[in-house]
C-alpha atoms as a PDB file:
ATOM      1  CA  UNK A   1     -23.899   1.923 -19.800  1.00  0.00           C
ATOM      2  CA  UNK A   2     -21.337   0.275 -17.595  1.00  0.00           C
ATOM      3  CA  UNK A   3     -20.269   2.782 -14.422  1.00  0.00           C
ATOM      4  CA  UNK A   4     -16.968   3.980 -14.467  1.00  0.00           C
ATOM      5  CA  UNK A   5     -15.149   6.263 -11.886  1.00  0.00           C
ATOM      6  CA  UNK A   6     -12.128   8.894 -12.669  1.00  0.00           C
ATOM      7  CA  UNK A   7     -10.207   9.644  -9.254  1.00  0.00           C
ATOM      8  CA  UNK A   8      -8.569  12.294  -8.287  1.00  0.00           C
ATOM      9  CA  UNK A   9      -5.249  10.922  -9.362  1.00  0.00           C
ATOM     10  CA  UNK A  10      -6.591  10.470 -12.646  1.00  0.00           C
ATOM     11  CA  UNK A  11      -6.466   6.733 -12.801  1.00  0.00           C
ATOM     12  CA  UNK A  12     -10.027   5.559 -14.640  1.00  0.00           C
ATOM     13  CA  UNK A  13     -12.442   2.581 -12.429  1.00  0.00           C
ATOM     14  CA  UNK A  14     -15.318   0.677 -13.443  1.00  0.00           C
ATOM     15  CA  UNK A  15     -18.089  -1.026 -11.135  1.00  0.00           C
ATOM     16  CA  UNK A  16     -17.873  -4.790 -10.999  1.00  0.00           C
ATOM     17  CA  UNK A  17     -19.622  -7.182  -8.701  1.00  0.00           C
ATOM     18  CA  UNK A  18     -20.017 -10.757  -7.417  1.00  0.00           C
ATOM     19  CA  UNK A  19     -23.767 -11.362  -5.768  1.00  0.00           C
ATOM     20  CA  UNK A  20     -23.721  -8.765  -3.506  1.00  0.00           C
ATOM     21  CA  UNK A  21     -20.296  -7.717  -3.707  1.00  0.00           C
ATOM     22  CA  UNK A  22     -19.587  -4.511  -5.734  1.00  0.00           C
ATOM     23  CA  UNK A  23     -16.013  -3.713  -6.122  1.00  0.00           C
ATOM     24  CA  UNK A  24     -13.304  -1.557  -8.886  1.00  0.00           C
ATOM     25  CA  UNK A  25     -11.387  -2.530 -11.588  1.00  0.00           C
ATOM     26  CA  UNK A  26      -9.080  -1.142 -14.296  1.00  0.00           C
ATOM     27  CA  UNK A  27     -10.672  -3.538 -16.639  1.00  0.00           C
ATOM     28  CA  UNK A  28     -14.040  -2.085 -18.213  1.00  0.00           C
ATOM     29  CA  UNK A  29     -14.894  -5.813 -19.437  1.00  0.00           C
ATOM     30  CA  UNK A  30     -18.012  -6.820 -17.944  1.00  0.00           C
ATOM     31  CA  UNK A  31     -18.517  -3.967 -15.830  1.00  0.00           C
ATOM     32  CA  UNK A  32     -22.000  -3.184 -14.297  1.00  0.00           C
ATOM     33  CA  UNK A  33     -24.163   0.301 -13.780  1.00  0.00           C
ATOM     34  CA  UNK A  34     -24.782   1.692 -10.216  1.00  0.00           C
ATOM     35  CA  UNK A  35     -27.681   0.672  -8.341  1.00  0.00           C
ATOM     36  CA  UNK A  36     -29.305   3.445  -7.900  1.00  0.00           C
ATOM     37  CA  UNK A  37     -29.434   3.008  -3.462  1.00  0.00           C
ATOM     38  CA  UNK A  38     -25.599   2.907  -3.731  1.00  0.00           C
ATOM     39  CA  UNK A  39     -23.524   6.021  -3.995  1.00  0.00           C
ATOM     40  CA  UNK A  40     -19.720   6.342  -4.863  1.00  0.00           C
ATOM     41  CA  UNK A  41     -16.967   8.151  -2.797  1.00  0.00           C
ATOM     42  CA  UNK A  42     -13.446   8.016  -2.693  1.00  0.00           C
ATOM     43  CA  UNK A  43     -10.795   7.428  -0.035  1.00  0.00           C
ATOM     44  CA  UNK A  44      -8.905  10.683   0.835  1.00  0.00           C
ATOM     45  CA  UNK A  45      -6.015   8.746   1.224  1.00  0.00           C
ATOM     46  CA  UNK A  46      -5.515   5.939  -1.257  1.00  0.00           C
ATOM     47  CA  UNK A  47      -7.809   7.347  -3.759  1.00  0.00           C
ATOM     48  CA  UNK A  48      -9.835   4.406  -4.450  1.00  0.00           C
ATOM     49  CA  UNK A  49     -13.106   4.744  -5.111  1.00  0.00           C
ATOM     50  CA  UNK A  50     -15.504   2.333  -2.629  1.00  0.00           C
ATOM     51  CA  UNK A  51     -19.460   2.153  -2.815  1.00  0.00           C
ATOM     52  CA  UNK A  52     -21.562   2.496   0.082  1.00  0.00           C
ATOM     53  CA  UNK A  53     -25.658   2.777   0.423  1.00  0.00           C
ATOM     54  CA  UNK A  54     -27.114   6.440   0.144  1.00  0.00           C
ATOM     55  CA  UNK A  55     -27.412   8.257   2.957  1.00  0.00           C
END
């Protein structure tokens, strides 16, 4: 099941990546699941959510 993120705005993301690149998108086609050494959090500004390895 493809990854999908709801922010705090309530605007709905899903996981997408190129090689090593993981980035967000609107569109669920072709989305991806989360590796599971990646974590999600979101920008207390913007909103956005951005992946970054666990800590």
């Amino acid at each position: 099941m493809a990854y999908s993120h709801t922010n705090s705005k309530g605007n709905t993301y899903w996981l997408h990546s190129k090689g090593r690149l993981f980035f967000f998108s609107k569109k669920p086609e072709d989305a991806i699941d989360l590796p599971e050494n990646l974590e999600v959090f979101e920008n207390s500004r913007t909103g956005l959510p951005m992946v970054r390895k666990k800590q």
